[in-house]
N, C-alpha and C. Protein backbone atom coordinates (compact mmCIF):
# COMPACT_ATOMS: atom_id res chain seq x y z
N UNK A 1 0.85 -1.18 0.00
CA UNK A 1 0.00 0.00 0.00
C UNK A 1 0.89 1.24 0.00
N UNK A 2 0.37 2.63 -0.29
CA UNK A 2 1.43 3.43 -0.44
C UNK A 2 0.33 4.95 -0.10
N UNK A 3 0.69 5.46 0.58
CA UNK A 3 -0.02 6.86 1.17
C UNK A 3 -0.59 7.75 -0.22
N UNK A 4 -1.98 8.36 0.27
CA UNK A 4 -2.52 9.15 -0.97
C UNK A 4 -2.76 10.86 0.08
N UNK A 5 -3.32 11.79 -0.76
CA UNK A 5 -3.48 12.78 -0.25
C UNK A 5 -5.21 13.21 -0.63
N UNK A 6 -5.21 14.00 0.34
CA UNK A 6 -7.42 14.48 0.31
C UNK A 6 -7.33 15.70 0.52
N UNK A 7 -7.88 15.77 0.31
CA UNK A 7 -9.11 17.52 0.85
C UNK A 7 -10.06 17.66 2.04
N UNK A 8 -10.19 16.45 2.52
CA UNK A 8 -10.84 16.78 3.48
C UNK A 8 -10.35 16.99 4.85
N UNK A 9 -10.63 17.48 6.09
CA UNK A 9 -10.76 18.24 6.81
C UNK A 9 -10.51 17.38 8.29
N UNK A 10 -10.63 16.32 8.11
CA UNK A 10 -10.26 15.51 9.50
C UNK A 10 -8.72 15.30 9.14
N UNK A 11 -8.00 15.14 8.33
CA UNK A 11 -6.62 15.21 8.61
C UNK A 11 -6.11 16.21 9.43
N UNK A 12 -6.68 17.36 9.26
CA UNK A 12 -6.15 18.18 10.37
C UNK A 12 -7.17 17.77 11.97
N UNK A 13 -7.72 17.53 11.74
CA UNK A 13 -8.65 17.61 13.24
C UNK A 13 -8.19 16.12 14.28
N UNK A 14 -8.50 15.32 12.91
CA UNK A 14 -8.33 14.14 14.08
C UNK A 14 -7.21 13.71 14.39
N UNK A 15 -5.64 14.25 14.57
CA UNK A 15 -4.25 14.35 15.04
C UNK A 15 -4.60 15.18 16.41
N UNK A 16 -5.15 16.12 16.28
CA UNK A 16 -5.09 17.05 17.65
C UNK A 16 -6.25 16.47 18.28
N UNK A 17 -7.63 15.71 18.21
CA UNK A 17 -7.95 15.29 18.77
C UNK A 17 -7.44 13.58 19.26
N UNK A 18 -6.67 12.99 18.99
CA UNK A 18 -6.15 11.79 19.37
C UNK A 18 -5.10 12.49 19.88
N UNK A 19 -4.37 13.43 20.19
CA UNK A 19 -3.34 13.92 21.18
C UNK A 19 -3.90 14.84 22.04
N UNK A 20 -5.43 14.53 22.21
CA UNK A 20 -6.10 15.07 23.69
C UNK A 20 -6.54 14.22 24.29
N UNK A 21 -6.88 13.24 23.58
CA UNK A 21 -7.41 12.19 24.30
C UNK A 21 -5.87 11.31 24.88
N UNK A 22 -4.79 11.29 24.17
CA UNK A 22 -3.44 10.49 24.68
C UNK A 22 -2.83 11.55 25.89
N UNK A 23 -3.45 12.45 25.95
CA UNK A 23 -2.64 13.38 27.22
C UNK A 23 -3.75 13.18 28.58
N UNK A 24 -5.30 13.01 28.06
CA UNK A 24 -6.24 13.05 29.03
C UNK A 24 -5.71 11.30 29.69
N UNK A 25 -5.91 10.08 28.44
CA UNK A 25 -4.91 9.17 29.01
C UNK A 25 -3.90 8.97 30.05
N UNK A 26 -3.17 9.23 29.74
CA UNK A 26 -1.62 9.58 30.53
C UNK A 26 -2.31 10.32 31.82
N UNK A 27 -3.07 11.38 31.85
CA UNK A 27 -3.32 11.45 33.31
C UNK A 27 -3.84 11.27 33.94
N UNK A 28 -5.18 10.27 33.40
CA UNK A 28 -5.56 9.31 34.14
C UNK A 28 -4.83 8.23 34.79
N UNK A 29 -4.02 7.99 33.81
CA UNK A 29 -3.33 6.40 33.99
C UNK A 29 -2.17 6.82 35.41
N UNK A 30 -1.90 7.84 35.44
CA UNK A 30 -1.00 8.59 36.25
C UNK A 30 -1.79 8.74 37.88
N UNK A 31 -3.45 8.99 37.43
CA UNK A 31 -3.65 9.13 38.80
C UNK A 31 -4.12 7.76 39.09
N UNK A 32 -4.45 6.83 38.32
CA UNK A 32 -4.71 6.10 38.89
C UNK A 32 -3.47 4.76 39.37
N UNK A 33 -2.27 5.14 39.29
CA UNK A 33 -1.53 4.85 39.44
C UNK A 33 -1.02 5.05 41.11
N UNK A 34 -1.19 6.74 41.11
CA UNK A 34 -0.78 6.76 43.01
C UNK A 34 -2.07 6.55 43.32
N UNK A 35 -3.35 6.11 43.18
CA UNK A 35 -4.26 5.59 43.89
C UNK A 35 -4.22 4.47 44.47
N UNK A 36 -3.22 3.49 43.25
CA UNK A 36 -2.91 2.32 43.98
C UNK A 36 -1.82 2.19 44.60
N UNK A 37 -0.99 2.94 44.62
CA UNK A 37 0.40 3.37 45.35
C UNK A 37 0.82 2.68 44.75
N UNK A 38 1.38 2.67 43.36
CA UNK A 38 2.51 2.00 42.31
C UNK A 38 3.37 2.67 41.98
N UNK A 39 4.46 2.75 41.51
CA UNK A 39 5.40 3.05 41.28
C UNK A 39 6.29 2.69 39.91
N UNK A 40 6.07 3.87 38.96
CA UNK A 40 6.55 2.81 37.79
C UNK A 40 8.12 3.92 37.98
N UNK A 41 8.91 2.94 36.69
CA UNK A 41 10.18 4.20 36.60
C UNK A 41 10.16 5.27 35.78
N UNK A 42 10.92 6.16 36.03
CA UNK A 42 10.42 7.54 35.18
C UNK A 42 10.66 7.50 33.74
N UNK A 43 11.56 6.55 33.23
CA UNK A 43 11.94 6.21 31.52
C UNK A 43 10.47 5.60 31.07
N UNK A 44 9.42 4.96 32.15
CA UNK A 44 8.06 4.62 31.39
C UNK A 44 7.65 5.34 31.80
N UNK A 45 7.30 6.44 32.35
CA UNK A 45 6.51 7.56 33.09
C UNK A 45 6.48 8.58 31.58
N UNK A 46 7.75 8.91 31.46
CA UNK A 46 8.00 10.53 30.56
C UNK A 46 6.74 10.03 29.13
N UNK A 47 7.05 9.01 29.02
CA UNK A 47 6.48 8.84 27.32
C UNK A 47 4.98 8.47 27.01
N UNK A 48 4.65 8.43 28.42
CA UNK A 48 3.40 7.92 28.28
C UNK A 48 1.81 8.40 27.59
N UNK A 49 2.03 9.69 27.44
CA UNK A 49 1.37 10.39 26.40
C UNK A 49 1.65 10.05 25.10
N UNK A 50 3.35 10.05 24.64
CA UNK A 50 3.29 9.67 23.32
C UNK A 50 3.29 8.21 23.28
N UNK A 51 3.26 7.24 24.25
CA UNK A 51 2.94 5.91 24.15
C UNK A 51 1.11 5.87 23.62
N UNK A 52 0.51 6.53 24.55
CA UNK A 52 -1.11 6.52 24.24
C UNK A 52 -0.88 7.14 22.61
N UNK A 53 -0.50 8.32 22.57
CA UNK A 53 -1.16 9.18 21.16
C UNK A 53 -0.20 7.94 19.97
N UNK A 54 0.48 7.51 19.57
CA UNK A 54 1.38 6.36 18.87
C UNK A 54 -0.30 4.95 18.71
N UNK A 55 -0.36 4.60 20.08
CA UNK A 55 -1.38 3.52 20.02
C UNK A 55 -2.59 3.92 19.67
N UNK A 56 -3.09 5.06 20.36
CA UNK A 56 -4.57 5.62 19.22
C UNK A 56 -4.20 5.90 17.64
N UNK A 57 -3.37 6.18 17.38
CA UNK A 57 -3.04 6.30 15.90
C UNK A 57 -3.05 5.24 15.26
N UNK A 58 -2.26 4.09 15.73
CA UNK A 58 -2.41 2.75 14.78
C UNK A 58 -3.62 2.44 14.89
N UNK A 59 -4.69 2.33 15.75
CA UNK A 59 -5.82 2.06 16.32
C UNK A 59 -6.81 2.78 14.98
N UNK A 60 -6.72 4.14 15.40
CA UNK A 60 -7.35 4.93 14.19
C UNK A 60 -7.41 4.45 13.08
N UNK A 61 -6.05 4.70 12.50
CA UNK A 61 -5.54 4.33 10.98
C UNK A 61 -6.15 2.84 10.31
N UNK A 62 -6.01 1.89 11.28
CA UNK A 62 -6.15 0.25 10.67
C UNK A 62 -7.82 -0.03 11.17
N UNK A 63 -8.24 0.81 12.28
CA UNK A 63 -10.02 0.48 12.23
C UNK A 63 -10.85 1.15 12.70
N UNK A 64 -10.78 1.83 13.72
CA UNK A 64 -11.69 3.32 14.31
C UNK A 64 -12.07 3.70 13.16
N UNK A 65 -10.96 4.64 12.21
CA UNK A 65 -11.62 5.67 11.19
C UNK A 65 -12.69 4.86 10.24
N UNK A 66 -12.99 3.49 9.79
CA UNK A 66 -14.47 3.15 9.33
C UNK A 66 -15.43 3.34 10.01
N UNK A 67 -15.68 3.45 11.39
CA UNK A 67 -17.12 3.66 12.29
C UNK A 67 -17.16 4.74 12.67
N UNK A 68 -16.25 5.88 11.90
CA UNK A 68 -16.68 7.50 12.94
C UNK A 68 -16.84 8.31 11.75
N UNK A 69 -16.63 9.78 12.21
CA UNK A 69 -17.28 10.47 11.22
C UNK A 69 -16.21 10.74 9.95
N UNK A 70 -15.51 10.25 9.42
CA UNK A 70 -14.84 9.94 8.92
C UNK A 70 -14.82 8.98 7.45
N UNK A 71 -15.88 8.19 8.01
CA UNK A 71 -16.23 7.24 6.95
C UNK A 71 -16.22 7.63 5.45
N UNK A 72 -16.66 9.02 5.43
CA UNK A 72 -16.99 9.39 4.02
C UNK A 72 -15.09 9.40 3.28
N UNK A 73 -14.36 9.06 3.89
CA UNK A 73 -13.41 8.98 3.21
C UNK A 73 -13.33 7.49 2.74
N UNK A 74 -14.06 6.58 2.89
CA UNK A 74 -13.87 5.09 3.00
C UNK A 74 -15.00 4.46 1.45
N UNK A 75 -15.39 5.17 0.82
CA UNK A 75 -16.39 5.35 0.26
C UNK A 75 -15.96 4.26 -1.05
N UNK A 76 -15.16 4.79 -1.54
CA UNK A 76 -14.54 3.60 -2.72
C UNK A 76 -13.67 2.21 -2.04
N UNK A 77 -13.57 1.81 -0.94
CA UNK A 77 -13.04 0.55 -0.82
C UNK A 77 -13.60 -0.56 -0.61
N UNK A 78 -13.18 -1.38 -1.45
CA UNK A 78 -13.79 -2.90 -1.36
C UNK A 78 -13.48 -3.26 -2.62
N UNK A 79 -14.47 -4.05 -2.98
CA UNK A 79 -14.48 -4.76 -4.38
C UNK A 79 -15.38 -4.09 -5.54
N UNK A 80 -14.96 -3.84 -6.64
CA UNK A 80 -16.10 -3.57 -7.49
C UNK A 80 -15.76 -4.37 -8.77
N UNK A 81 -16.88 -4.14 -9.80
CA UNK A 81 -16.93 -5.13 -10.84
C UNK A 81 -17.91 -4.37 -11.90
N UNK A 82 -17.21 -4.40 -13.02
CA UNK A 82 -17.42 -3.91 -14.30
C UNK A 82 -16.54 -3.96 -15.57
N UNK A 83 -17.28 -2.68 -16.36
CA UNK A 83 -16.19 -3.15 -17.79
C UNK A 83 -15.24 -1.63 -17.92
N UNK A 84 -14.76 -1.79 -19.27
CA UNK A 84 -14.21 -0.87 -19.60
C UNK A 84 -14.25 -0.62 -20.85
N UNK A 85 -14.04 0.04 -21.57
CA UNK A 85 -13.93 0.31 -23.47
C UNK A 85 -13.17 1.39 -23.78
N UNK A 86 -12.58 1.13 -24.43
CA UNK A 86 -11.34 1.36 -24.77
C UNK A 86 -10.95 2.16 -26.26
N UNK A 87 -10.09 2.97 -26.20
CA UNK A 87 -9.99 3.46 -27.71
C UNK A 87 -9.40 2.63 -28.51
N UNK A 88 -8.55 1.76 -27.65
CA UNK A 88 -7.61 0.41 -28.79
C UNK A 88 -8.12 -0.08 -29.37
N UNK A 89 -9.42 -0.78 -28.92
CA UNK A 89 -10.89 -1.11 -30.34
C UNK A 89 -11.47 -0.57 -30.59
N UNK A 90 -11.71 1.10 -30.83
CA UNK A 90 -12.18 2.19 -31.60
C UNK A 90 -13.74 2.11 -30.08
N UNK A 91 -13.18 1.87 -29.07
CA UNK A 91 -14.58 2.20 -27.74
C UNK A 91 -16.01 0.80 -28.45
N UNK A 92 -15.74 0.27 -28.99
CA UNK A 92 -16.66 -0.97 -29.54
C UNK A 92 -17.14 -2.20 -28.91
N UNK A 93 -16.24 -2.49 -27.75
CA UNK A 93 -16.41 -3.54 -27.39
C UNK A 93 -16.28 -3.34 -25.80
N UNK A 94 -16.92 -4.08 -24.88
CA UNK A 94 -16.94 -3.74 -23.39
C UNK A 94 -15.77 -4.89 -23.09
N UNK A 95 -14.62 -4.75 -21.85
CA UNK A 95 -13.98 -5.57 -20.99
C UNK A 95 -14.04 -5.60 -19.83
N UNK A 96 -14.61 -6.39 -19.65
CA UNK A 96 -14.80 -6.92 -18.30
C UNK A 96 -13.73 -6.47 -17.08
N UNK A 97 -13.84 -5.64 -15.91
CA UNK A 97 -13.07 -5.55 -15.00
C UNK A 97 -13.27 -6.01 -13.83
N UNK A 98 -12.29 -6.17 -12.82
CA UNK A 98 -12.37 -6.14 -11.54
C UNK A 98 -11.34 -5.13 -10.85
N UNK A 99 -12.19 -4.28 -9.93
CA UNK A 99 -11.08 -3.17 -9.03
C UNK A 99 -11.25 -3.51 -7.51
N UNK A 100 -10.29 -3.84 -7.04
CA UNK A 100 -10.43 -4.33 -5.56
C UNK A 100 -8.95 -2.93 -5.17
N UNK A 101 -9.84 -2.10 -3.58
CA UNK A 101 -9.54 -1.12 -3.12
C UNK A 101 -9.35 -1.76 -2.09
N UNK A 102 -8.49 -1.50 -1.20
CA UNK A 102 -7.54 -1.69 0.04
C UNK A 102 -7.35 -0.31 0.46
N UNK A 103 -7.64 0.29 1.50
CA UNK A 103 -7.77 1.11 2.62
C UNK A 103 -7.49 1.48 3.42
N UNK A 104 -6.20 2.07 5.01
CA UNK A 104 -6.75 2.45 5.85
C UNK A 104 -6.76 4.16 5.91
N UNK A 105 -6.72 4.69 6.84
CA UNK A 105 -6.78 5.96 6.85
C UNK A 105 -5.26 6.83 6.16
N UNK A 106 -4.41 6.22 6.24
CA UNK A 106 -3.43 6.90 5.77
C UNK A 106 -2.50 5.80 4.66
N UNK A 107 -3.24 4.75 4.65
CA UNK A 107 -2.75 4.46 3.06
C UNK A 107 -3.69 3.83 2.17
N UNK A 108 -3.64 3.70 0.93
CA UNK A 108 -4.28 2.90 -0.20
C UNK A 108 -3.82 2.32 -0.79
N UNK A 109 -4.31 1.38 -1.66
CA UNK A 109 -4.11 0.57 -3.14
C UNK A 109 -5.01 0.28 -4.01
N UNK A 110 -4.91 0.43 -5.34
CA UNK A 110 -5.90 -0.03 -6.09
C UNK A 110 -5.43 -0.85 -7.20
N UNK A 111 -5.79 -1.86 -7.09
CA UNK A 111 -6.18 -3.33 -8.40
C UNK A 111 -6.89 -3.60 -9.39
N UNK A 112 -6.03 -3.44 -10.31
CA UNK A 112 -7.49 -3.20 -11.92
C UNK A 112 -7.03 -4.58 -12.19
N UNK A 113 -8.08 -5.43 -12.35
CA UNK A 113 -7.66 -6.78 -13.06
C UNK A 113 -8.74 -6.84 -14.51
N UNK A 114 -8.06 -7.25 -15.73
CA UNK A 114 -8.87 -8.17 -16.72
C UNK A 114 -8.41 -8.96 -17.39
N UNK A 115 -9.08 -9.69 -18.27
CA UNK A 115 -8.74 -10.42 -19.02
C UNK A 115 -7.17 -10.27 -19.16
N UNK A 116 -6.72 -9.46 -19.59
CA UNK A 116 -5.42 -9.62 -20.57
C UNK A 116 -4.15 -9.20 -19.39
N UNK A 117 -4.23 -7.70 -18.48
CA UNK A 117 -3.55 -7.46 -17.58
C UNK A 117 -4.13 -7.03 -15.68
N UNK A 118 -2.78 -6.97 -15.37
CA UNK A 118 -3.33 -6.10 -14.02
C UNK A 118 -2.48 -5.20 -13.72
N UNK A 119 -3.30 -3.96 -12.88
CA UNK A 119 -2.59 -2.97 -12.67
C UNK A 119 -3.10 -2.74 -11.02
N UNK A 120 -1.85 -1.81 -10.89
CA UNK A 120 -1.44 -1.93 -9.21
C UNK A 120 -1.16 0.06 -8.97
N UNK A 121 -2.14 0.66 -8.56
CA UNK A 121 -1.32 1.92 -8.46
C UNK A 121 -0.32 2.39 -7.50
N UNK A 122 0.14 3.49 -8.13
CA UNK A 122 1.58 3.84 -7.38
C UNK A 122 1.40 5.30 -6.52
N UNK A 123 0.43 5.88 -6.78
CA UNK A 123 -0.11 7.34 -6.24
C UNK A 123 -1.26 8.11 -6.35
N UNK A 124 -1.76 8.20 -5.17
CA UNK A 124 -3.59 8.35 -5.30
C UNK A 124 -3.67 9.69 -4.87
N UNK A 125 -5.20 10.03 -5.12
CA UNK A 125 -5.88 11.54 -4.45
C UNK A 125 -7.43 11.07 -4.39
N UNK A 126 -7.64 11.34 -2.82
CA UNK A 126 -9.47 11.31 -3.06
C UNK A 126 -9.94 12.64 -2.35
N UNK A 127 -10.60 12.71 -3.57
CA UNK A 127 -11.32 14.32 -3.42
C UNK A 127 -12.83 14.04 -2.71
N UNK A 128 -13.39 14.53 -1.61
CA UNK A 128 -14.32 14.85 -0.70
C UNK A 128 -15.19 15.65 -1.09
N UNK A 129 -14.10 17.40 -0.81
CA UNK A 129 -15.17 18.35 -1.18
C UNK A 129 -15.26 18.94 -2.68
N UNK A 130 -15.91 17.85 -3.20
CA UNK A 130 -16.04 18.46 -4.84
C UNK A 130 -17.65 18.23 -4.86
N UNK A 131 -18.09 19.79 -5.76
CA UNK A 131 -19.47 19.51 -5.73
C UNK A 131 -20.30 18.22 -6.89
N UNK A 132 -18.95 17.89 -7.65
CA UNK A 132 -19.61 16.43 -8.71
C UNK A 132 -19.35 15.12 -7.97
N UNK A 133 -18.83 14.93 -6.63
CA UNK A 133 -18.90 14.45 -5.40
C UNK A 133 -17.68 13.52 -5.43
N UNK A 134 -17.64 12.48 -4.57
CA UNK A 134 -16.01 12.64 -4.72
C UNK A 134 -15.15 11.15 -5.53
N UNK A 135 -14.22 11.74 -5.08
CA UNK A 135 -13.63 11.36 -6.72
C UNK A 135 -12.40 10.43 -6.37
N UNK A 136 -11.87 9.30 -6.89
CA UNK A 136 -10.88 8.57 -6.91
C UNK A 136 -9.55 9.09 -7.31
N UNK A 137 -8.24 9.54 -7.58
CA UNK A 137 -7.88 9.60 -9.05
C UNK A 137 -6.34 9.05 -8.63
N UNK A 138 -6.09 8.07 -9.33
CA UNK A 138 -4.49 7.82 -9.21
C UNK A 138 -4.06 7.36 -10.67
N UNK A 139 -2.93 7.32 -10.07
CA UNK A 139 -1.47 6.83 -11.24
C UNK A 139 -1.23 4.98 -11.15
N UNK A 140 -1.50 4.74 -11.82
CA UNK A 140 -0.82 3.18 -11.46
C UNK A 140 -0.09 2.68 -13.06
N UNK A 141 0.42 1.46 -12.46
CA UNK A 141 1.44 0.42 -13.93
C UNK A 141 0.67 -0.69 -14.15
N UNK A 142 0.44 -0.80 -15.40
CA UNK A 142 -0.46 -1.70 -15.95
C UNK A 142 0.67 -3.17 -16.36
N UNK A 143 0.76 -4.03 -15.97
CA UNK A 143 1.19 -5.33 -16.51
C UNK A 143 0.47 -6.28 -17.49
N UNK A 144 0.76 -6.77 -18.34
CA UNK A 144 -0.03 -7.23 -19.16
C UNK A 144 0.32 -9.19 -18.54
N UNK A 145 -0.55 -9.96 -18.67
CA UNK A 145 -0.75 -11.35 -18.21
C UNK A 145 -0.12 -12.00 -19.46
N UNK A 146 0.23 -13.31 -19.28
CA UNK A 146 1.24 -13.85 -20.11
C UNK A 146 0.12 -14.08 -21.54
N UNK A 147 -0.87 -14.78 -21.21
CA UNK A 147 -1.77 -14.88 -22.59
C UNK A 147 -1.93 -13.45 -23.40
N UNK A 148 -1.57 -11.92 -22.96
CA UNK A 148 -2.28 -11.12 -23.89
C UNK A 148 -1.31 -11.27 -25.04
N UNK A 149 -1.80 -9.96 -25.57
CA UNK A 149 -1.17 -10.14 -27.09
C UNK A 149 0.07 -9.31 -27.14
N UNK A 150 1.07 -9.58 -28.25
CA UNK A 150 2.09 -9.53 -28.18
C UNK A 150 2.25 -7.84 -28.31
N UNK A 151 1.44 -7.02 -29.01
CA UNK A 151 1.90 -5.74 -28.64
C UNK A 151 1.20 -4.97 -27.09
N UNK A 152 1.26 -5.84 -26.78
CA UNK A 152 0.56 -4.70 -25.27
C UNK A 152 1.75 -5.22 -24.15
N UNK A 153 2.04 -4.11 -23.69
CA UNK A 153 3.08 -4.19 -22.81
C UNK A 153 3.03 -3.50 -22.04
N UNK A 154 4.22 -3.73 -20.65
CA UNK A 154 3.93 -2.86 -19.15
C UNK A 154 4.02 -0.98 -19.77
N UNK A 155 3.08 -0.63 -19.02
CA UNK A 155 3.13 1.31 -19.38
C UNK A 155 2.52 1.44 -18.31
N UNK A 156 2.56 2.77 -17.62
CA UNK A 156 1.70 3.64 -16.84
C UNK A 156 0.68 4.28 -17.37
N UNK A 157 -0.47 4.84 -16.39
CA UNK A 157 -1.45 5.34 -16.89
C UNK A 157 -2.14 6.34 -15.55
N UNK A 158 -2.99 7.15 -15.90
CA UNK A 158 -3.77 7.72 -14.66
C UNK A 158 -5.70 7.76 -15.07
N UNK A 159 -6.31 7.40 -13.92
CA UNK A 159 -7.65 7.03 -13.88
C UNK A 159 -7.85 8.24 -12.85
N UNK A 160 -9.16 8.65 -13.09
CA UNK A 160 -9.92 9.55 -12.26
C UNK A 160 -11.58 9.03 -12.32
N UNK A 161 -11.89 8.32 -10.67
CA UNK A 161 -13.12 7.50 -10.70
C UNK A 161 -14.12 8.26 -9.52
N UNK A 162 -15.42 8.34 -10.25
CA UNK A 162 -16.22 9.41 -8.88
C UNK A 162 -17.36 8.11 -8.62
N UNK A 163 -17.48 8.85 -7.53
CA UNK A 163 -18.62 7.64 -6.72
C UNK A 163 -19.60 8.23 -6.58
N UNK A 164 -21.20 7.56 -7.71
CA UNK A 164 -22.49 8.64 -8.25
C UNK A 164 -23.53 8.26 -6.92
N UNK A 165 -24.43 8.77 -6.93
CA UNK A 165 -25.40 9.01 -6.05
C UNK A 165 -25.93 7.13 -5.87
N UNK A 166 -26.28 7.00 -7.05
CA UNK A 166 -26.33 5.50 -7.19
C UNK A 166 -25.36 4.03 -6.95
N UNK A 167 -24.15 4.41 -6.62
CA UNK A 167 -23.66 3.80 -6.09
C UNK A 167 -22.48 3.17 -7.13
N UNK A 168 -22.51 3.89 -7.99
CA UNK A 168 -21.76 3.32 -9.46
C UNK A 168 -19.98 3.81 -9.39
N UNK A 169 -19.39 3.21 -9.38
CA UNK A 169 -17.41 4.01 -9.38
C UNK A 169 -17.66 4.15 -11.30
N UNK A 170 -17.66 5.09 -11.73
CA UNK A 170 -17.33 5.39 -13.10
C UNK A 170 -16.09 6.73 -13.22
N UNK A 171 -15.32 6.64 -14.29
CA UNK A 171 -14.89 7.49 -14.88
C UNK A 171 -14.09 7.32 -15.93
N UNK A 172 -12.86 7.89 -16.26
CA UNK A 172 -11.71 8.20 -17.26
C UNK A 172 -10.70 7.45 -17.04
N UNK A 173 -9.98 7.31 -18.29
CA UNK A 173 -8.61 6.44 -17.64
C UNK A 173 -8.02 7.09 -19.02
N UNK A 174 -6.01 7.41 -19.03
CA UNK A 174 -5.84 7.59 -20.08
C UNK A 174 -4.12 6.60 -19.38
N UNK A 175 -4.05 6.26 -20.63
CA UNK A 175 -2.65 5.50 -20.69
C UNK A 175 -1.44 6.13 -21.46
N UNK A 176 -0.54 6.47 -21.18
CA UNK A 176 0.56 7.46 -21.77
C UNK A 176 1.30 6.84 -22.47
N UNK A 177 2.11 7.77 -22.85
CA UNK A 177 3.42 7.52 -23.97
C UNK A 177 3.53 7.04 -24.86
N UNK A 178 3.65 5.82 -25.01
CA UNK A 178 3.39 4.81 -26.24
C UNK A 178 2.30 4.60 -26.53
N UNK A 179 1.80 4.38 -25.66
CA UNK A 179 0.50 3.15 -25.71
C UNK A 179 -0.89 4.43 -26.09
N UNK A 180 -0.81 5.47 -25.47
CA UNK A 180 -1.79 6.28 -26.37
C UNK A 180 -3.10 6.07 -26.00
N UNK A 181 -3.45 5.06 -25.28
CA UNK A 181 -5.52 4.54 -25.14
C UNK A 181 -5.89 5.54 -24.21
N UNK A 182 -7.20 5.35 -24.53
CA UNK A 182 -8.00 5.92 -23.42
C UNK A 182 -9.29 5.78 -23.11
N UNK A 183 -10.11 5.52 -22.18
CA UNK A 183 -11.15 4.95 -22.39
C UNK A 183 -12.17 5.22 -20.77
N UNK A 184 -13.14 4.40 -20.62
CA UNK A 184 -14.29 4.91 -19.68
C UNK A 184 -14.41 3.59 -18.52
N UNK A 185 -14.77 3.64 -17.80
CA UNK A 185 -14.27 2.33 -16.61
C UNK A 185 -15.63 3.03 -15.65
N UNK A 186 -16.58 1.87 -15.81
CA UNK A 186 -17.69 1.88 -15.23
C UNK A 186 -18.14 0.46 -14.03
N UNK A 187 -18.27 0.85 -13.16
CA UNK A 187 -18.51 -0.65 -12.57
C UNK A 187 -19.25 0.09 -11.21
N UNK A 188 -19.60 -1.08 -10.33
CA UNK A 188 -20.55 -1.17 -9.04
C UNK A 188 -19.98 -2.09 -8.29
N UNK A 189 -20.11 -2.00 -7.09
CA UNK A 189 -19.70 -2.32 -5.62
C UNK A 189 -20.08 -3.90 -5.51
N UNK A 190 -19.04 -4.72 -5.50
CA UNK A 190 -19.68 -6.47 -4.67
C UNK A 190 -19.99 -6.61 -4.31
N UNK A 191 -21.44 -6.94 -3.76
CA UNK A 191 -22.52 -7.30 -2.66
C UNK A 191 -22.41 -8.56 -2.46
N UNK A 192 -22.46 -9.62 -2.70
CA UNK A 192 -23.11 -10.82 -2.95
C UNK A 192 -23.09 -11.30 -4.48
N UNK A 193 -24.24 -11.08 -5.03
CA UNK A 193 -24.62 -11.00 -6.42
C UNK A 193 -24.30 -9.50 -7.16
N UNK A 194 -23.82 -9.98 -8.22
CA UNK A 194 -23.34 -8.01 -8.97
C UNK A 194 -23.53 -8.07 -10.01
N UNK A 195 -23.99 -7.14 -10.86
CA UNK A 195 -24.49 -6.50 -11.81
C UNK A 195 -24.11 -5.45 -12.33
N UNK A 196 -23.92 -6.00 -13.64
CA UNK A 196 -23.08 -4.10 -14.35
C UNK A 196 -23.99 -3.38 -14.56
């Protein structure tokens, strides 16, 4: 997984609130410490705020931030399933995809699998406050699978995917340099049973 950047507004908030709650910590843990007349040594004493604010952070990052208010950053992860079309066959024909999103609060990944290759991105952005609502967009390297065909080969590319009222991940994808394609990548969320 590899860190992306947002727009939204709990990156700043929820650092200073998990280092109020790791200081309110620490002095609890402190009084309730000479309540029981314990005695720890002062090398575990000094850190104990940044021991709490360190452990609410991993805490945060890997599972808190899905159940709080926060969530709306969580919006594209999981599995989805759809096609794509492409300018390489003049946009004529649909291919079948799969995009499986990996998540936590401070990192991502995204997995384009089809038929022929898979791609793995290398650098993301999810946009929040946009009023066409929010939006996927990264860079990733496309690998091509040993069966495709002999002119398609590894290249980079960048996709920009918004998540519609209906529940649909659609957008753009363009592939650079050589390779020149570009095309539309439409799909919906894995439930159970899925449907393009």
């Amino acid at each position: 997984m590899h860190g992306y950047s947002t727009d939204s507004n709990e990156r700043k908030v929820v650092p200073l609130l998990l280092a109020l709650m790791a200081i309110a910590l620490a002095w609890m843990s402190s009084k309730f410490l000479a309540v029981m007349h314990l005695a720890i040594p002062w090398w575990l004493d000094a850190p104990s705020s940044m021991a709490f604010y360190g452990a609410l952070y991993a805490l945060f990052d890997k599972y808190l931030w899905r159940n709080s208010f926060v969530y709306n950053m969580g919006l594209v992860t999981g599995r989805w399933r759809g096609y794509l079309i492409t300018s390489f066959d003049g946009h004529t024909k649909r291919h079948d995809l799969m995009i499986h999103i990996f998540q936590s609060w401070t990192q991502i990944i995204v997995f384009v699998t089809t038929a022929t290759s898979m791609s793995r991105s290398s650098a993301a952005v999810i946009q929040v406050d946009d009023p066409e609502g929010a939006a996927l967009i990264y860079q990733y390297q496309n690998q091509p699978l040993a069966d495709a065909m002999r002119t398609m080969h590894m290249h980079y590319g960048t996709a920009m995917l918004r998540v519609s009222n209906d529940g649909c991940l659609a957008g753009d994808y363009y592939a650079g340099r050589d390779r020149r394609t570009f095309g539309r990548i439409c799909c919906k969320r894995v439930k159970g049973v899925c449907s393009d």
